[in-house]
N, C-alpha and C. Protein backbone atom coordinates (compact mmCIF):
# COMPACT_ATOMS: atom_id res chain seq x y z
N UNK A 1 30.60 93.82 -58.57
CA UNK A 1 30.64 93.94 -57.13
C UNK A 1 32.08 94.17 -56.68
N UNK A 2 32.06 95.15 -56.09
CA UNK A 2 33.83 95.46 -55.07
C UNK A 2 34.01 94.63 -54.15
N UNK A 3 35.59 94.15 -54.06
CA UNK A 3 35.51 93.08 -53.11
C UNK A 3 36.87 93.93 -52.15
N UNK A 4 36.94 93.18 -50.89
CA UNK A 4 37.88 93.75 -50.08
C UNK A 4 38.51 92.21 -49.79
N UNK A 5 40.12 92.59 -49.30
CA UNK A 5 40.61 91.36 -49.18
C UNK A 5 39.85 90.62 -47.24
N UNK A 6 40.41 89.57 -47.48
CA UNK A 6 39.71 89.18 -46.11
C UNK A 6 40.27 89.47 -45.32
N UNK A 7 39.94 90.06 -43.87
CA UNK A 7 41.20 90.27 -42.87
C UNK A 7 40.86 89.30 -41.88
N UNK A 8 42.05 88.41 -41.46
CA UNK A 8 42.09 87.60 -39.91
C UNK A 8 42.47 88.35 -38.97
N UNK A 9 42.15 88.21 -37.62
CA UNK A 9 42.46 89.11 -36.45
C UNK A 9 42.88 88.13 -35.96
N UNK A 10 43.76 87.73 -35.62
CA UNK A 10 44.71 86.89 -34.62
C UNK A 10 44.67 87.26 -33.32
N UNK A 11 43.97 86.52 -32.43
CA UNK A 11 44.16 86.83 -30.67
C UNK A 11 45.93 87.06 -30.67
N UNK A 12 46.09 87.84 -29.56
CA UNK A 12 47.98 88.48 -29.06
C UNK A 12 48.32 87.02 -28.85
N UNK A 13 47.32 85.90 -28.27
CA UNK A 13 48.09 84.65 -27.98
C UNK A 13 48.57 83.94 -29.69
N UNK A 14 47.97 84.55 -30.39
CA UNK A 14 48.14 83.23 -31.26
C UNK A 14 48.97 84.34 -32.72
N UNK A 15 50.02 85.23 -32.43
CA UNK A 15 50.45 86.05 -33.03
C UNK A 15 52.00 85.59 -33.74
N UNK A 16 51.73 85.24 -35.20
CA UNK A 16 53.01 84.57 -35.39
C UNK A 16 54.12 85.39 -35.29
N UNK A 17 55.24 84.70 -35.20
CA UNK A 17 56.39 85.79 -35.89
C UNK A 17 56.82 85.20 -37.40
N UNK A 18 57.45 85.80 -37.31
CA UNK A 18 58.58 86.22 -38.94
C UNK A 18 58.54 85.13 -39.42
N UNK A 19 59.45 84.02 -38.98
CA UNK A 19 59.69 82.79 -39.43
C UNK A 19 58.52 82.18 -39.77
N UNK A 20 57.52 81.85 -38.60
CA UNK A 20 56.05 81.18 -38.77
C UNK A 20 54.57 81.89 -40.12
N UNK A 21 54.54 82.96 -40.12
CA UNK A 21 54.20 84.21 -41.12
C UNK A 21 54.74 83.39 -42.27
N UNK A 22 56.18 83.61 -42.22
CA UNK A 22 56.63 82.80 -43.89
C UNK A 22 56.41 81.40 -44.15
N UNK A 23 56.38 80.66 -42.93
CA UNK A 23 56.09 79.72 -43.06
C UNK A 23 54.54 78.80 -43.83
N UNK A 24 53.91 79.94 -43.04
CA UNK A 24 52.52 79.85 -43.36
C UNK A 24 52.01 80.51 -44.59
N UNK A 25 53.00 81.52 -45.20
CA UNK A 25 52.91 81.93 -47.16
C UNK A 25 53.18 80.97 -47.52
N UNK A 26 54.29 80.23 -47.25
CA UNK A 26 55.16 79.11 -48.11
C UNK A 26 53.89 77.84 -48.17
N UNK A 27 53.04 77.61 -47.22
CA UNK A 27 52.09 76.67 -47.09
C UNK A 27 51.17 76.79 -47.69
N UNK A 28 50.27 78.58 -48.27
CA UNK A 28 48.99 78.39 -48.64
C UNK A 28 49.87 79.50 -50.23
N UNK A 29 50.72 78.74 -50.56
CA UNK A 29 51.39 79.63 -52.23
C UNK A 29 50.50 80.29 -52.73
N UNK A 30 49.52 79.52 -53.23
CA UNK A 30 47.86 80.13 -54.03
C UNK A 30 47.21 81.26 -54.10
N UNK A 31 47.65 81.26 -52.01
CA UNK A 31 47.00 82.68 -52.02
C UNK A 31 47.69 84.01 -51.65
N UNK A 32 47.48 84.79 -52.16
CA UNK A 32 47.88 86.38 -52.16
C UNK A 32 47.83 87.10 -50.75
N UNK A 33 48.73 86.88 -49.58
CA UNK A 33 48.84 86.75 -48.54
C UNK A 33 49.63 87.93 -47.76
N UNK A 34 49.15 89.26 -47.38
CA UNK A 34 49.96 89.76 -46.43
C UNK A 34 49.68 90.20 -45.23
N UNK A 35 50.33 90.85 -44.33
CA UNK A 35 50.21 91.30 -42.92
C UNK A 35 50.52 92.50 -42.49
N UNK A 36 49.43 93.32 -42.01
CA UNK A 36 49.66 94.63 -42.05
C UNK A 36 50.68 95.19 -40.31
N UNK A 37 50.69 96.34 -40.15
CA UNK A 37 51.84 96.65 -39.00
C UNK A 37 51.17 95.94 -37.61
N UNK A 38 49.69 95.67 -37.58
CA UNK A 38 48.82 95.02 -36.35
C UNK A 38 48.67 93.87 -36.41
N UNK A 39 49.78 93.23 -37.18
CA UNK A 39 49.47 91.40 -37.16
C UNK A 39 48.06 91.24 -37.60
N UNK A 40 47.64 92.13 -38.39
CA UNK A 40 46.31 91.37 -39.24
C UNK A 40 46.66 91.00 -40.32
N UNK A 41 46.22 89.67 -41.01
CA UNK A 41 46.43 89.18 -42.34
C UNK A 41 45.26 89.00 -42.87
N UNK A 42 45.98 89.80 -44.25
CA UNK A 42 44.63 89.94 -45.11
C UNK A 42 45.56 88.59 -46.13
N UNK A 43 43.88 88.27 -46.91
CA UNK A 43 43.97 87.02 -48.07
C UNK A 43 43.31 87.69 -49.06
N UNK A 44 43.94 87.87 -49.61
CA UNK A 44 43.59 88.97 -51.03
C UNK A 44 42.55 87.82 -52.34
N UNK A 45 41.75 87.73 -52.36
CA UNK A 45 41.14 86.92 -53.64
C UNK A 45 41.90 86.78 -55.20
N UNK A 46 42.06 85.84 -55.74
CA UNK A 46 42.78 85.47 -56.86
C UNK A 46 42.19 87.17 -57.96
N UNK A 47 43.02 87.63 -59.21
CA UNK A 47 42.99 88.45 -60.00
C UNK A 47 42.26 87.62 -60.65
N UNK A 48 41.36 88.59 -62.02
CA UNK A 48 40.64 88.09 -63.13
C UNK A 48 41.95 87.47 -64.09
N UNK A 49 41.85 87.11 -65.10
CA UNK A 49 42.28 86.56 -66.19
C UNK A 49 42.95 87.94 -66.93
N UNK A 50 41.87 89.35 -67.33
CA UNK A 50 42.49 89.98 -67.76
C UNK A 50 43.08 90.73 -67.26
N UNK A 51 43.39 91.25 -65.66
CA UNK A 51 44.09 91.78 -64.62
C UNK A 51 44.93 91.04 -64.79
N UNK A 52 45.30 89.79 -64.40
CA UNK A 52 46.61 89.34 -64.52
C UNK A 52 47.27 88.86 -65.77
N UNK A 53 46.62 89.63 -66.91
CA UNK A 53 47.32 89.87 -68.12
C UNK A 53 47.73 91.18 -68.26
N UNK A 54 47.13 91.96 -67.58
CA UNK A 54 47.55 93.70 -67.42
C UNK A 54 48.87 94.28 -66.90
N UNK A 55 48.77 92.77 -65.54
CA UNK A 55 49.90 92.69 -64.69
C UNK A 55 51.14 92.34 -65.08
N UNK A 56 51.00 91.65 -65.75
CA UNK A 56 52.27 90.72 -66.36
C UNK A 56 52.70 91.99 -67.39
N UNK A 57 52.10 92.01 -67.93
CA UNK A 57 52.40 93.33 -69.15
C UNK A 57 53.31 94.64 -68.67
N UNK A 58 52.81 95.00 -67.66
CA UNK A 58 53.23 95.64 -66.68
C UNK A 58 54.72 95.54 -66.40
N UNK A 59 55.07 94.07 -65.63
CA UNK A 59 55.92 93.53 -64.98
C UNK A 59 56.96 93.50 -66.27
N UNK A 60 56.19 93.21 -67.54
CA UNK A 60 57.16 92.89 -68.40
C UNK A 60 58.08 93.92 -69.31
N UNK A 61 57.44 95.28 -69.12
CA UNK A 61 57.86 96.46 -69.63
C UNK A 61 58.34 96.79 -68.41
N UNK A 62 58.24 96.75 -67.17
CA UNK A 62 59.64 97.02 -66.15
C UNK A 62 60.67 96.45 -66.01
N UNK A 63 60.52 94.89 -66.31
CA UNK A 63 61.79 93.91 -66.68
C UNK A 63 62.65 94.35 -68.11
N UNK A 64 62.08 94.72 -68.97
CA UNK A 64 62.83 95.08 -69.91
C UNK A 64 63.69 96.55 -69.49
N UNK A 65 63.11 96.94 -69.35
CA UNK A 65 63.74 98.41 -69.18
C UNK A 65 64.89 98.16 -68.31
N UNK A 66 64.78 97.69 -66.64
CA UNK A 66 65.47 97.00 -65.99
C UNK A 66 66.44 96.49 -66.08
N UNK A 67 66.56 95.11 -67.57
CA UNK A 67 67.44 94.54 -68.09
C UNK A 67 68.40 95.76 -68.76
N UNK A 68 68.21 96.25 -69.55
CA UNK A 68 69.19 97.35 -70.18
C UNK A 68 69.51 98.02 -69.36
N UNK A 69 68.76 98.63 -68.57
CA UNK A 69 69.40 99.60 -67.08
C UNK A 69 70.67 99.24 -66.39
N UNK A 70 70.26 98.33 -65.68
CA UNK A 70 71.43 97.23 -64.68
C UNK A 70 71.56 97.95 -63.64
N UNK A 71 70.97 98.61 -63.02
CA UNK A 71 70.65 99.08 -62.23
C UNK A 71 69.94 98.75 -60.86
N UNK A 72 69.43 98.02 -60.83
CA UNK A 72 68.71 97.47 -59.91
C UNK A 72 68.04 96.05 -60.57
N UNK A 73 66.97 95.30 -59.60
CA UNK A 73 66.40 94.38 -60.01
C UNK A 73 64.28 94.24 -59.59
N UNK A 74 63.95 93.72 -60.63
CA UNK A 74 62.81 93.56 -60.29
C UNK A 74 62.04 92.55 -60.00
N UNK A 75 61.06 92.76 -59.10
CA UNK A 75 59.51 91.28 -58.70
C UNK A 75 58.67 91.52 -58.77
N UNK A 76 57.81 90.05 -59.43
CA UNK A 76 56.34 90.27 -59.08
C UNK A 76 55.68 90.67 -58.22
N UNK A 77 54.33 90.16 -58.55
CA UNK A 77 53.16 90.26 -57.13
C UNK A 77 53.43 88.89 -56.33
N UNK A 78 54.12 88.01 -56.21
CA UNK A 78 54.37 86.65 -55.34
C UNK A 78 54.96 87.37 -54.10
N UNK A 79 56.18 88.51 -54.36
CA UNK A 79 57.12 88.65 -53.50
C UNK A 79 56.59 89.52 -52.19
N UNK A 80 57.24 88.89 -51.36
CA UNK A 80 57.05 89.45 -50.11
C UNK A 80 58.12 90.18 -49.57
N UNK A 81 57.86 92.22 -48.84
CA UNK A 81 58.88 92.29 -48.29
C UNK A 81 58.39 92.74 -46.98
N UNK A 82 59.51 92.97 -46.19
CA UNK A 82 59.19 93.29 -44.42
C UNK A 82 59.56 94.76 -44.46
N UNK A 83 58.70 95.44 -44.23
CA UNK A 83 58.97 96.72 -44.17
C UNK A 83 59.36 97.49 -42.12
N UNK A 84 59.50 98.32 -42.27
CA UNK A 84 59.80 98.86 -41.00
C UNK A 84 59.02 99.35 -39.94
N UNK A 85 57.55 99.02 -40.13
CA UNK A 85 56.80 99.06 -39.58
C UNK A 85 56.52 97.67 -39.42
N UNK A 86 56.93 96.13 -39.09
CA UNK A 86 56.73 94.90 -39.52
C UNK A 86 55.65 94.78 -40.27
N UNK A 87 54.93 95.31 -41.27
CA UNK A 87 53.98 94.82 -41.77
C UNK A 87 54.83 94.02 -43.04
N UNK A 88 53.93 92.72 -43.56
CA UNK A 88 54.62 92.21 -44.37
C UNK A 88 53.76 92.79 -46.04
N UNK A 89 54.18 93.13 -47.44
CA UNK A 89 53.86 93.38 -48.06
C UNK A 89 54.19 93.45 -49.52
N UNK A 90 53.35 93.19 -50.42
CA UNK A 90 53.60 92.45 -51.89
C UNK A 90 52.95 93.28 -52.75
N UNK A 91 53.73 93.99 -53.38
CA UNK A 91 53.11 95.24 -54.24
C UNK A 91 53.07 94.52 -55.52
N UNK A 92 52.66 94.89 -56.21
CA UNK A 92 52.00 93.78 -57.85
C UNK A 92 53.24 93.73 -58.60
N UNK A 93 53.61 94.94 -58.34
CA UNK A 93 55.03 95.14 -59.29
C UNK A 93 56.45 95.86 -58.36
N UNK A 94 57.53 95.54 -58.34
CA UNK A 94 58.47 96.56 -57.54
C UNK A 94 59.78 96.43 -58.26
N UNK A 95 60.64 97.33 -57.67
CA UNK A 95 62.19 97.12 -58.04
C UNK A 95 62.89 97.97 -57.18
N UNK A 96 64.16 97.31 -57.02
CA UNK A 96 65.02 98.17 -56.00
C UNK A 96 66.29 98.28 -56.31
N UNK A 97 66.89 99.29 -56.13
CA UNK A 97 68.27 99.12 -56.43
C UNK A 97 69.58 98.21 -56.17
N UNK A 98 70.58 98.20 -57.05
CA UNK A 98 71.41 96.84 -56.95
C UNK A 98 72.02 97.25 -55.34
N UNK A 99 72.60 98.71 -55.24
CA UNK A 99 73.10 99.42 -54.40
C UNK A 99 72.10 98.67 -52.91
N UNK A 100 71.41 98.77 -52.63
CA UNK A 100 70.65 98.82 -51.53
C UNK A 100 70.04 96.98 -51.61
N UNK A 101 69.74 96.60 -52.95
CA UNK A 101 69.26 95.19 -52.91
C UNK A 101 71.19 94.39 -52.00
N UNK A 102 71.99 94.58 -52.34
CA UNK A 102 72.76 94.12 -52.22
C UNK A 102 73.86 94.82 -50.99
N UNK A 103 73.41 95.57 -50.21
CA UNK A 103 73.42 95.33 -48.25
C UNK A 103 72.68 94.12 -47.95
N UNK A 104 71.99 93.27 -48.14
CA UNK A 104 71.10 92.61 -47.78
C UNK A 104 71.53 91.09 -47.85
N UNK A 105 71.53 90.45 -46.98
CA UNK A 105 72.47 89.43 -46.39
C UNK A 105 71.67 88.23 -47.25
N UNK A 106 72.53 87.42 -47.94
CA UNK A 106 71.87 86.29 -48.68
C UNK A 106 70.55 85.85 -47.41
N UNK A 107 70.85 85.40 -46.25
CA UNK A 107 70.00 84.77 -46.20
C UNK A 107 68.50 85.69 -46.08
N UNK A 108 68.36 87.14 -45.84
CA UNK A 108 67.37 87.86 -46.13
C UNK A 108 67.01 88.17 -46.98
N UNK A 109 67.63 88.00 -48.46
CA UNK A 109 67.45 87.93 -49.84
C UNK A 109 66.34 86.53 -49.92
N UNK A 110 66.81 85.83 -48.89
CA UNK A 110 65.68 84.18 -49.31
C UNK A 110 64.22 84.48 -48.82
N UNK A 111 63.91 84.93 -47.93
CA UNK A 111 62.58 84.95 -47.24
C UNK A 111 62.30 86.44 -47.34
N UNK A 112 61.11 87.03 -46.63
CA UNK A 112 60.64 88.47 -46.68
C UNK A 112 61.83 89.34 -46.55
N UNK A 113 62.33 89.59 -47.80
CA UNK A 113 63.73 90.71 -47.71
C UNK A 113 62.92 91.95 -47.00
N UNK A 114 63.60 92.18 -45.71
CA UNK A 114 63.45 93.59 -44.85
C UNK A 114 63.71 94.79 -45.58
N UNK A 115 62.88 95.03 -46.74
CA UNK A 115 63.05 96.17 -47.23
C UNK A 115 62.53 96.59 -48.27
N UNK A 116 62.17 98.27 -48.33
CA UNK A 116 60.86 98.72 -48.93
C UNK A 116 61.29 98.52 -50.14
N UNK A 117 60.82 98.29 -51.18
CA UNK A 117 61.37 98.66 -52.62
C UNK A 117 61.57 100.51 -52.65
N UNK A 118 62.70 100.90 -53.79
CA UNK A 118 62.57 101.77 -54.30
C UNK A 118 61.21 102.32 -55.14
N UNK A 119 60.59 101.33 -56.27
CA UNK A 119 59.45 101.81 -56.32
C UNK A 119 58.40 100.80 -56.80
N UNK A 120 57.24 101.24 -56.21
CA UNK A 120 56.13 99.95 -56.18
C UNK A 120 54.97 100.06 -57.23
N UNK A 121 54.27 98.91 -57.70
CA UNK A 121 53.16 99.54 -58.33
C UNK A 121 52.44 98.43 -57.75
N UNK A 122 50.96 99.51 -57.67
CA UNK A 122 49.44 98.49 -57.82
C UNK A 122 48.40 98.71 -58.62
N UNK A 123 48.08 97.51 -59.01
CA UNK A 123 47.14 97.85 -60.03
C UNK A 123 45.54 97.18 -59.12
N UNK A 124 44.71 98.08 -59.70
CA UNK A 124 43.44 97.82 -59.01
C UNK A 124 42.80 97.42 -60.71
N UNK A 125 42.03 96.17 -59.59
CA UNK A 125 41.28 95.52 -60.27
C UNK A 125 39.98 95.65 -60.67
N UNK A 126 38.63 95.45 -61.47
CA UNK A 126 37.35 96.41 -61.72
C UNK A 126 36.95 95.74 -60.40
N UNK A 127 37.36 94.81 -59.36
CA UNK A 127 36.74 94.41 -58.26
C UNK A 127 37.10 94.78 -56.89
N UNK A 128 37.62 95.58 -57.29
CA UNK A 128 39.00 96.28 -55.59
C UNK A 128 38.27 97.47 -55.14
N UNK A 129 38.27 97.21 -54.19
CA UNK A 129 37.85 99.07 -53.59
C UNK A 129 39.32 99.74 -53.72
N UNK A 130 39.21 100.65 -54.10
CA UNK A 130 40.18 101.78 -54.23
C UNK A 130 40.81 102.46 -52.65
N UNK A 131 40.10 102.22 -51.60
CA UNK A 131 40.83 102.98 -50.38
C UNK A 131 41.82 101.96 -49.81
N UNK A 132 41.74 100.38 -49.88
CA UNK A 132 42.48 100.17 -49.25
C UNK A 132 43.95 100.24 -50.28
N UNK A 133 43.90 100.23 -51.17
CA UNK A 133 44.88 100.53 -52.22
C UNK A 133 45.73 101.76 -52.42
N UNK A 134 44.80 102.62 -51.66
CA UNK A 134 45.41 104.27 -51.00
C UNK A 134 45.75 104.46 -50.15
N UNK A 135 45.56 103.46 -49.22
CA UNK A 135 46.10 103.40 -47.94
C UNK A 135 47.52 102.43 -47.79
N UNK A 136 47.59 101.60 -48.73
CA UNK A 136 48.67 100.83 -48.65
C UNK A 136 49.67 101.42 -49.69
N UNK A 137 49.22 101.94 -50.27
CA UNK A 137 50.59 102.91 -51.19
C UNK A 137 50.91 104.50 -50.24
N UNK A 138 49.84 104.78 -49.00
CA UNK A 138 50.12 105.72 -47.97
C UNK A 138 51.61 105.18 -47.21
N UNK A 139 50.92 103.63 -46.94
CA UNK A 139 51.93 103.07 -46.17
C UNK A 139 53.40 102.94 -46.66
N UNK A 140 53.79 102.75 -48.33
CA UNK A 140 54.62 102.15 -48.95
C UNK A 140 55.72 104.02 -48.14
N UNK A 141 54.88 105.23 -48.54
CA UNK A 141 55.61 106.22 -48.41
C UNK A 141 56.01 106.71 -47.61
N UNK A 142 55.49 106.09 -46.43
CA UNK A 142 56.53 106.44 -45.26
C UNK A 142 57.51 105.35 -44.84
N UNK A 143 58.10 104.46 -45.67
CA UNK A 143 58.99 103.63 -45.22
C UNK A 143 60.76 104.26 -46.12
N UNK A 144 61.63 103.71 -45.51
CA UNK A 144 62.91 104.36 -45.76
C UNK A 144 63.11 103.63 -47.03
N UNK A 145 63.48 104.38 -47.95
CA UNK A 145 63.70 103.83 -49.07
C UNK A 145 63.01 103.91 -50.50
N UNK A 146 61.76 104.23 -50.06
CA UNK A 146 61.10 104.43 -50.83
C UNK A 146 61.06 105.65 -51.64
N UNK A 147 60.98 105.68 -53.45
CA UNK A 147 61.34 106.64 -53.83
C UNK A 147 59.88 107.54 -55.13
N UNK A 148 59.64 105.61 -55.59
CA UNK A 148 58.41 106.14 -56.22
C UNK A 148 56.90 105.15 -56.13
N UNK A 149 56.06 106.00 -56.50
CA UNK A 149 55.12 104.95 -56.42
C UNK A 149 53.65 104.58 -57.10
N UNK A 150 53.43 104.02 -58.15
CA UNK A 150 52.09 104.32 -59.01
C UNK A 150 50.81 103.59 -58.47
N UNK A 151 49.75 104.26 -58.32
CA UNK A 151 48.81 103.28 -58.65
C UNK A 151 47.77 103.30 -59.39
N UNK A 152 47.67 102.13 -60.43
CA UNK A 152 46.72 102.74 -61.44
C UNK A 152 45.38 101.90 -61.67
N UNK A 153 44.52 102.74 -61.78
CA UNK A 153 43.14 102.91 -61.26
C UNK A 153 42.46 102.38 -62.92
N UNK A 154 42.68 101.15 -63.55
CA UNK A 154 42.15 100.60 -64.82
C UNK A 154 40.91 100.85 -64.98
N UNK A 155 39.66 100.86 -63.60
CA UNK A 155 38.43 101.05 -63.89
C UNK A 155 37.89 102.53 -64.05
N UNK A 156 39.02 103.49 -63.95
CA UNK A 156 38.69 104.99 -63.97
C UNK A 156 39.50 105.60 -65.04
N UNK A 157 40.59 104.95 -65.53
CA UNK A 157 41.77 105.51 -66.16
C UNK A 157 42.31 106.33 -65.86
N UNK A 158 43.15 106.36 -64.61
CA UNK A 158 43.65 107.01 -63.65
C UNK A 158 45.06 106.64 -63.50
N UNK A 159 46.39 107.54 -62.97
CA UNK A 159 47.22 106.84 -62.28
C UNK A 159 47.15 107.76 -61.24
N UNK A 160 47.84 107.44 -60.40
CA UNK A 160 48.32 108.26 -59.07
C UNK A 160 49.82 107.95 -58.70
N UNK A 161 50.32 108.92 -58.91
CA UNK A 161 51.57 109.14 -58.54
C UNK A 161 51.75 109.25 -57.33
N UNK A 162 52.74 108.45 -56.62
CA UNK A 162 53.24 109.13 -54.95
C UNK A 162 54.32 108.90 -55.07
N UNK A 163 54.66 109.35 -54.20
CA UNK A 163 56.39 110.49 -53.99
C UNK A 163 56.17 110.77 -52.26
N UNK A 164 57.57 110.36 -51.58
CA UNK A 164 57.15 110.63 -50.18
C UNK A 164 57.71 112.43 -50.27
N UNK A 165 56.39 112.39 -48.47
CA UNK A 165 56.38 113.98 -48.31
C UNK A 165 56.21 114.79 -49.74
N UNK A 166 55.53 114.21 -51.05
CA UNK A 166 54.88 115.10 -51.35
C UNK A 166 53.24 114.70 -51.80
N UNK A 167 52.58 115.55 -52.29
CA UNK A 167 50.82 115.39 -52.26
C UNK A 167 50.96 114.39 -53.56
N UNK A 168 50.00 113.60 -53.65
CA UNK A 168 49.57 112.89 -54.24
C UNK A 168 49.15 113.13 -55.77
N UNK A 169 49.80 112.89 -57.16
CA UNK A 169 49.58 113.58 -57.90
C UNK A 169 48.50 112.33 -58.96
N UNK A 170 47.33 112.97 -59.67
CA UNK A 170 46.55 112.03 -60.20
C UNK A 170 46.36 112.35 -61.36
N UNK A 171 46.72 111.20 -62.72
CA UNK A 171 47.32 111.40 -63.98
C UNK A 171 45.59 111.17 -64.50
N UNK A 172 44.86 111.58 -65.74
CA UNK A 172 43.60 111.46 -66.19
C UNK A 172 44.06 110.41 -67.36
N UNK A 173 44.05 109.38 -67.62
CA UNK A 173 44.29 108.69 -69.03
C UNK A 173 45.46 108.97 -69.69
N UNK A 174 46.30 109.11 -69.02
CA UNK A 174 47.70 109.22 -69.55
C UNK A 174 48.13 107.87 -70.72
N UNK A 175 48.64 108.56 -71.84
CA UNK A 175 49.11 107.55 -72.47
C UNK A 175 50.50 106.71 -72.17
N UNK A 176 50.86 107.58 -71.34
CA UNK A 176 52.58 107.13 -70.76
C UNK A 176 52.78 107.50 -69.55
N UNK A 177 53.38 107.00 -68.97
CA UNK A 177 53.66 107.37 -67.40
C UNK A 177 55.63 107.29 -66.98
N UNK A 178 56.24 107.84 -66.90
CA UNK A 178 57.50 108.24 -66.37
C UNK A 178 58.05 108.04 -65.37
N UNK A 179 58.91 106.77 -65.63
CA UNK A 179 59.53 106.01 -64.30
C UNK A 179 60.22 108.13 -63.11
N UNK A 180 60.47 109.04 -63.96
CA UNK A 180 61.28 110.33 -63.60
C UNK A 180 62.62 109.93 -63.77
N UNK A 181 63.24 110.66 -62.38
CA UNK A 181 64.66 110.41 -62.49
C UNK A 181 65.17 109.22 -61.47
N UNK A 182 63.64 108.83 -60.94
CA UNK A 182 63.99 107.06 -59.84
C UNK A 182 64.47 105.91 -61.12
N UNK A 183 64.06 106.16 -62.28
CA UNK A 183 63.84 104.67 -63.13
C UNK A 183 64.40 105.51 -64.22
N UNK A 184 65.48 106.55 -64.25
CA UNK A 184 65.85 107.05 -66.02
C UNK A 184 65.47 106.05 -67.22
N UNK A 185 64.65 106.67 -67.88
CA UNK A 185 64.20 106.33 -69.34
C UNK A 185 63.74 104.98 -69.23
N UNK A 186 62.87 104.82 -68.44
CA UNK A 186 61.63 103.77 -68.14
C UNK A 186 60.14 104.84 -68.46
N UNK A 187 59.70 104.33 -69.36
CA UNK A 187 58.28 104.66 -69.62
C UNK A 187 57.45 103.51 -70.00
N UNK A 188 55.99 103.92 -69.32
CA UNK A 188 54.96 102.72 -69.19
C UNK A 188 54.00 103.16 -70.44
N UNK A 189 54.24 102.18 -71.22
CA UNK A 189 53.08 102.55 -72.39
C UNK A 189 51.64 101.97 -71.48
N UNK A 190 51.03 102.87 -71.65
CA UNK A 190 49.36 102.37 -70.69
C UNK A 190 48.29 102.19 -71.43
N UNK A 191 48.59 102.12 -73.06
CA UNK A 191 47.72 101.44 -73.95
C UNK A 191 47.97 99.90 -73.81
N UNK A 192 48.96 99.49 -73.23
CA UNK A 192 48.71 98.11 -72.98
C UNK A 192 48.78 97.43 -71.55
N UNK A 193 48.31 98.47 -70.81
CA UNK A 193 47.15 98.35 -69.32
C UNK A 193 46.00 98.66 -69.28
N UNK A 194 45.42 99.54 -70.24
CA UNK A 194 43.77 100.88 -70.38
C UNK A 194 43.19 98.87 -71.01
């Protein structure tokens, strides 16, 4: 069965801000918590066991690469950032450059750092509908900063490439996938995501 995350509609009276929003992640940790540009918050349902072994795998072949790079830095799916449309948002996997991570004022480094990653990934789960996952990697590409962006489709063996202002490119069972020239000589072995 496909599941969609839950969305709350908050009456305009009862519309948090910034501070209260984090406040209220910091309160329910557990759950997978963001807020789109209309002050709706979705509660995303916990990952399977082997999704969030896919994930980590994931995370862990971008951390390595990362580490030798020095180039920038990377986060999980916990992290929250504030993008420029205020929606708040936690891509499974991201990284951003040291250059651009580091304009960013310690104390916005502590809470929802105001800013898109350079490049994001999501991984869909055999329980996710696939549109809202196309719509939120729509969203990732029109924010400043943004350079690349995967999302890969485990129940189809799919990736999808995005790239702002250009079309959407969709990989069939790729055995490798190519950070390009955003992530030099980062490649995703996807025999240990398939």
């Amino acid at each position: 069965m496909l599941s969609s995350p839950l969305i709350l509609q908050m009456p305009s009276s009862m519309k948090m801000t910034d501070e209260q929003f984090y406040e209220f992640c910091q309160e329910n940790r557990d759950l997978r918590i963001e807020r789109n540009q209309y002050g709706e918050i979705s509660i995303m349902p916990p990952t399977g066991s082997e999704t969030g072994n896919r994930n980590f795998n994931i995370a862990g072949q971008l951390w390595v690469w990362s580490e030798k790079d020095g180039s920038g830095i990377c986060f999980d799916s916990s992290t929250g950032f504030k993008l420029s449309t205020g929606a708040e948002r936690s891509p499974d996997v991201s990284w951003i450059s040291l250059e651009r991570w580091n304009h960013l004022s310690q104390e916005q480094q502590k809470g929802f750092a105001p800013i898109c990653p350079d490049f994001v990934i999501e991984l869909r789960s055999a329980s996710d509908n696939l549109k809202p996952l196309q719509e939120k990697m729509e969203e990732y590409m029109q924010e400043p900063g943004i350079q690349l962006g995967w999302l890969i489709d485990r129940k189809n063996k799919r990736v999808y490439v995005y790239r702002p202002q250009i079309s959407v490119e969709c990989l069939e069972n790729p055995n490798t996938v190519s950070g390009e020239d955003v992530l030099p000589g980062f490649v995703l072995n996807m025999s240990k995501v398939w």
